[in-house]
PDB file of N, CA and C in Angstrom:
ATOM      1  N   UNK A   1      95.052 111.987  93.358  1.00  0.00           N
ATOM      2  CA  UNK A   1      95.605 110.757  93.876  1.00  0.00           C
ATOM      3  C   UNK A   1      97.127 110.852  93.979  1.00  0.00           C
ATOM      4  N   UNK A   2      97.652 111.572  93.221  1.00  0.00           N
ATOM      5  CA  UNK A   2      98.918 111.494  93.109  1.00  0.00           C
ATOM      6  C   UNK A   2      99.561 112.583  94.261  1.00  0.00           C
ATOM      7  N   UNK A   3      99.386 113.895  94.876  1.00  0.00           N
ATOM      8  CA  UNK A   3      99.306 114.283  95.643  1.00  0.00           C
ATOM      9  C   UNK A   3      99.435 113.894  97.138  1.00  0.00           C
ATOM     10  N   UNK A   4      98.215 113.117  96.726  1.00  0.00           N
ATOM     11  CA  UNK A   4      97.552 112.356  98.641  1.00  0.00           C
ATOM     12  C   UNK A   4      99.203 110.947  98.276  1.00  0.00           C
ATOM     13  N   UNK A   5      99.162 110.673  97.474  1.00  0.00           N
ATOM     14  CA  UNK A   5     100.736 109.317  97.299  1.00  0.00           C
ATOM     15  C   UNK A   5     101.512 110.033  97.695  1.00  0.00           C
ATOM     16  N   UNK A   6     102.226 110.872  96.727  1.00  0.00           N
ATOM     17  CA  UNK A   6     103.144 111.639  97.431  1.00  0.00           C
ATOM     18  C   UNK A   6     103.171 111.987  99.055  1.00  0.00           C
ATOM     19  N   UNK A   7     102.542 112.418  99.653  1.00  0.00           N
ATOM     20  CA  UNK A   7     101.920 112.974 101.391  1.00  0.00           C
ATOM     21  C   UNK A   7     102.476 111.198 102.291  1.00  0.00           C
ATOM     22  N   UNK A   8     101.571 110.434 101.753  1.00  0.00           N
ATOM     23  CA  UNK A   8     101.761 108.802 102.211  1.00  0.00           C
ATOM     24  C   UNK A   8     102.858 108.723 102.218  1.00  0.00           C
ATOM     25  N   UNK A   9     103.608 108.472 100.842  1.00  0.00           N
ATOM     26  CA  UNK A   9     104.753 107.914 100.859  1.00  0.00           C
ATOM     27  C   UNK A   9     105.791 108.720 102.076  1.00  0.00           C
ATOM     28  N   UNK A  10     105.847 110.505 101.943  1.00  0.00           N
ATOM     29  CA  UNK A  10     106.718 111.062 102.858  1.00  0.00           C
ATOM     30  C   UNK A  10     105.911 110.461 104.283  1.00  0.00           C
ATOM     31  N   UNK A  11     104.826 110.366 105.038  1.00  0.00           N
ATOM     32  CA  UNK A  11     104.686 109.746 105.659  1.00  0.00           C
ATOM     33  C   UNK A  11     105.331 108.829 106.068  1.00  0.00           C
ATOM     34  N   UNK A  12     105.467 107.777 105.555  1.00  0.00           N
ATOM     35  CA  UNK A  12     105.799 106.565 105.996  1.00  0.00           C
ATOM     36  C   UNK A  12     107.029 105.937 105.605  1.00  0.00           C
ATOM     37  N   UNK A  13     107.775 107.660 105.512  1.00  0.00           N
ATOM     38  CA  UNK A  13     109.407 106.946 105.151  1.00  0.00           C
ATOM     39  C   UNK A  13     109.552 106.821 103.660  1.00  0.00           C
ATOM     40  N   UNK A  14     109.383 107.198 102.678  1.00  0.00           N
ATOM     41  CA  UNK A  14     109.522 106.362 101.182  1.00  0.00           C
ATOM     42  C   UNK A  14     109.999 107.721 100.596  1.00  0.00           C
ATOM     43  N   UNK A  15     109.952 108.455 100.810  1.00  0.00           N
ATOM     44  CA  UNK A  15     110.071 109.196 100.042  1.00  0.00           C
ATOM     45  C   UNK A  15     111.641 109.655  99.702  1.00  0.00           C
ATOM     46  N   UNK A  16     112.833 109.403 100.634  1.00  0.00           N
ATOM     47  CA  UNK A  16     113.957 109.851 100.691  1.00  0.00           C
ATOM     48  C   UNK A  16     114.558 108.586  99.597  1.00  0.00           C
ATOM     49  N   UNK A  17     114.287 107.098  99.941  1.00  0.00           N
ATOM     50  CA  UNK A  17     114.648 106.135  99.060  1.00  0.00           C
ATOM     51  C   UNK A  17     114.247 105.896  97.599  1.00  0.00           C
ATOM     52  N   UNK A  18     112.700 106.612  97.904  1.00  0.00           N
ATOM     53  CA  UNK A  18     112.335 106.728  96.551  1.00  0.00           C
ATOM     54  C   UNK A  18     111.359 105.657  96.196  1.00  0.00           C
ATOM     55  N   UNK A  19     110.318 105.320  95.564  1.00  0.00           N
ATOM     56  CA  UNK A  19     108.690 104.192  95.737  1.00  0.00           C
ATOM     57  C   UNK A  19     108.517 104.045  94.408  1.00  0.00           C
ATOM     58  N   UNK A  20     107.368 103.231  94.541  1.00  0.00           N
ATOM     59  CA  UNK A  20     106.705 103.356  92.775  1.00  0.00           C
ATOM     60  C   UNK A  20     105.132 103.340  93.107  1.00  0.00           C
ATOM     61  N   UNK A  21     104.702 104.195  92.494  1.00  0.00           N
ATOM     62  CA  UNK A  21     103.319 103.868  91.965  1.00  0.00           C
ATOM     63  C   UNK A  21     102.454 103.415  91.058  1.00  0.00           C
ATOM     64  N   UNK A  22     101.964 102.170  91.823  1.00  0.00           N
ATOM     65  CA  UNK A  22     100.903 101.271  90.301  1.00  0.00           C
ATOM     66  C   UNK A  22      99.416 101.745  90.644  1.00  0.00           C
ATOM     67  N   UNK A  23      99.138 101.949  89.047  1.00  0.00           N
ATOM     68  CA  UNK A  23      97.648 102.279  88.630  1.00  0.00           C
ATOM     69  C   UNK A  23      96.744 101.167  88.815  1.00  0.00           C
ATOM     70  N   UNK A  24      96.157 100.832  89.036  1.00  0.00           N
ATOM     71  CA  UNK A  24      94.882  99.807  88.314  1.00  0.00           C
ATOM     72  C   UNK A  24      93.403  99.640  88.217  1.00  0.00           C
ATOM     73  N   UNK A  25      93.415  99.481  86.935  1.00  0.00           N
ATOM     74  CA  UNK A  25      91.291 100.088  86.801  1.00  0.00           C
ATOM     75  C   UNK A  25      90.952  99.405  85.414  1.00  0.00           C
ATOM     76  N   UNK A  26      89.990  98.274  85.792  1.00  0.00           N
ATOM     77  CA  UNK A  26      89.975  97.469  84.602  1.00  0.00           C
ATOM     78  C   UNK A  26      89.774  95.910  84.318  1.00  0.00           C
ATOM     79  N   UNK A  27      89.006  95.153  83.946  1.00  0.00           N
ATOM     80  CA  UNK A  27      89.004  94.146  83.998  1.00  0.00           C
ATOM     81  C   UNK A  27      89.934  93.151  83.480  1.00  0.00           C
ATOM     82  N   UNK A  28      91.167  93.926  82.343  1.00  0.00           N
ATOM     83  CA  UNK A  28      92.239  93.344  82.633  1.00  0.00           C
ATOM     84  C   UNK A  28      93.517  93.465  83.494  1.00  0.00           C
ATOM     85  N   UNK A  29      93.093  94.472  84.348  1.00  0.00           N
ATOM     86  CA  UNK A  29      93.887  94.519  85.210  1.00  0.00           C
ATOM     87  C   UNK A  29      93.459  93.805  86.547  1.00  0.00           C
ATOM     88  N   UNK A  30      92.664  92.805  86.330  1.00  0.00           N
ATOM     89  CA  UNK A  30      92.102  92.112  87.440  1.00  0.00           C
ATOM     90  C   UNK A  30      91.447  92.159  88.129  1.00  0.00           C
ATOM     91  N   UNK A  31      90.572  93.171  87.829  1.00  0.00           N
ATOM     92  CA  UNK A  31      89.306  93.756  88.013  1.00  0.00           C
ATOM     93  C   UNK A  31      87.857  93.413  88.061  1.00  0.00           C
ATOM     94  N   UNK A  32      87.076  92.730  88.862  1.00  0.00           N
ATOM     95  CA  UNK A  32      85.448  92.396  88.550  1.00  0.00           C
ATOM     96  C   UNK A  32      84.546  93.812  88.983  1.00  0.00           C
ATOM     97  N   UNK A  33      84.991  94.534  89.593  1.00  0.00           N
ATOM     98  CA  UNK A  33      84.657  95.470  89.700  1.00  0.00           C
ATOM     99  C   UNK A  33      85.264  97.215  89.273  1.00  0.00           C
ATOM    100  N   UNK A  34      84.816  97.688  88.663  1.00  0.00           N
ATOM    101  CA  UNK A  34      85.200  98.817  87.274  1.00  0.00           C
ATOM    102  C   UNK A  34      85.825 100.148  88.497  1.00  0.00           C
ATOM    103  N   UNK A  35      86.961 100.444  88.500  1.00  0.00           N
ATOM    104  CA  UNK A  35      87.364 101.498  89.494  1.00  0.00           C
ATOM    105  C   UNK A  35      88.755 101.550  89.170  1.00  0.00           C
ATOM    106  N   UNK A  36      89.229 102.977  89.647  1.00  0.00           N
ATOM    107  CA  UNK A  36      90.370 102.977  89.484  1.00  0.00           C
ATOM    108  C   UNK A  36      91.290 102.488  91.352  1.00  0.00           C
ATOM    109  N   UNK A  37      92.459 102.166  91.445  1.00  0.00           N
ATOM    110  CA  UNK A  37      92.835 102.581  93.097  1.00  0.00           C
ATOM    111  C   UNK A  37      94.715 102.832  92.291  1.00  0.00           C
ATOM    112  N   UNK A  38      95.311 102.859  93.339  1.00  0.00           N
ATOM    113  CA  UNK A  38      96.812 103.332  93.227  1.00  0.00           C
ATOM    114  C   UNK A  38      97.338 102.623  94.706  1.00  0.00           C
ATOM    115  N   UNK A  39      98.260 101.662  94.436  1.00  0.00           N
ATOM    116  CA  UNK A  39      99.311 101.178  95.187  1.00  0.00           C
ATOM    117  C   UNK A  39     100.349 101.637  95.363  1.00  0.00           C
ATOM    118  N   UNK A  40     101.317 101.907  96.435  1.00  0.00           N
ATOM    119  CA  UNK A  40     102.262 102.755  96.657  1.00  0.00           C
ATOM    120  C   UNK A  40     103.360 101.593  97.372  1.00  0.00           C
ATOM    121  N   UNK A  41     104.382 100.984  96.568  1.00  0.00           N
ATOM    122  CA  UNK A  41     105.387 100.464  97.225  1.00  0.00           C
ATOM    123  C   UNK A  41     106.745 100.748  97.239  1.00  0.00           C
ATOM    124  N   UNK A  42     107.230 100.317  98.216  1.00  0.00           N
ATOM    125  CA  UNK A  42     108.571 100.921  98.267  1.00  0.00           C
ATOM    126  C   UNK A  42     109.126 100.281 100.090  1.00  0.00           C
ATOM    127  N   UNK A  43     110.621 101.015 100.257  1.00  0.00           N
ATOM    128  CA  UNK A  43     110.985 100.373 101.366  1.00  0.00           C
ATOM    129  C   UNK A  43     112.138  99.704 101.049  1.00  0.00           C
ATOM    130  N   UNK A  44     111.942  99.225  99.906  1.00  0.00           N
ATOM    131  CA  UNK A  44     113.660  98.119  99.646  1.00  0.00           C
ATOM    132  C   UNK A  44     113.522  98.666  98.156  1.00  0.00           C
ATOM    133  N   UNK A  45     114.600  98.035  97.938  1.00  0.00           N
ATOM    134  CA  UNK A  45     114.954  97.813  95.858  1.00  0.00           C
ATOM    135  C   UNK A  45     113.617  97.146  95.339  1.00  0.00           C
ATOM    136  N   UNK A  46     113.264  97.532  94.537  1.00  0.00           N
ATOM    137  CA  UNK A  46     112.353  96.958  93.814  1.00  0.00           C
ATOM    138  C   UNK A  46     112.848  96.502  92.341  1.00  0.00           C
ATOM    139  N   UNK A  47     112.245  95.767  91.676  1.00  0.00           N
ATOM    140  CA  UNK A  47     112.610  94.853  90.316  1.00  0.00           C
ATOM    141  C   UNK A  47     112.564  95.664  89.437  1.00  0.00           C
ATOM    142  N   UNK A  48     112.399  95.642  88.265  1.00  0.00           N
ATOM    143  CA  UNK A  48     112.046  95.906  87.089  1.00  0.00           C
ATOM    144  C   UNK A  48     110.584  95.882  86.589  1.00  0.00           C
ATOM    145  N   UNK A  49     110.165  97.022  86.367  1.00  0.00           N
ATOM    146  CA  UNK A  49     108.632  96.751  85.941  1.00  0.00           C
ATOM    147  C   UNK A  49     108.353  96.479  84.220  1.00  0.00           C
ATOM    148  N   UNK A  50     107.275  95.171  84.671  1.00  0.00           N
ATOM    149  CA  UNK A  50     107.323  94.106  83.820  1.00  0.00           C
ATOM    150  C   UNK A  50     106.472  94.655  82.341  1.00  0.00           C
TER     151      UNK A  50
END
């Protein structure tokens, strides 16, 4: 997964500014269904992760 992110992100521009990647897999991660996936954002400044 981290690979194929990396590939995306240079894709679509992110990679020179620099992205973040979030995990999530889990019913406390908001989850009704048990899986992992990976979000890839980026594009502007991003916050502080919480």
């Amino acid at each position: 997964m981290l690979v194929a992110a990396s590939r995306i992100a240079a894709q679509e521009g992110l990679a020179e500014g620099g992205y973040r990647l979030v995990l999530n897999s889990g019913r406390d991660a908001g989850q009704e269904v048990s899986h992992i996936h990976m979000h890839i954002l980026g594009g502007g400044p991003l916050g502080p992760i919480a």
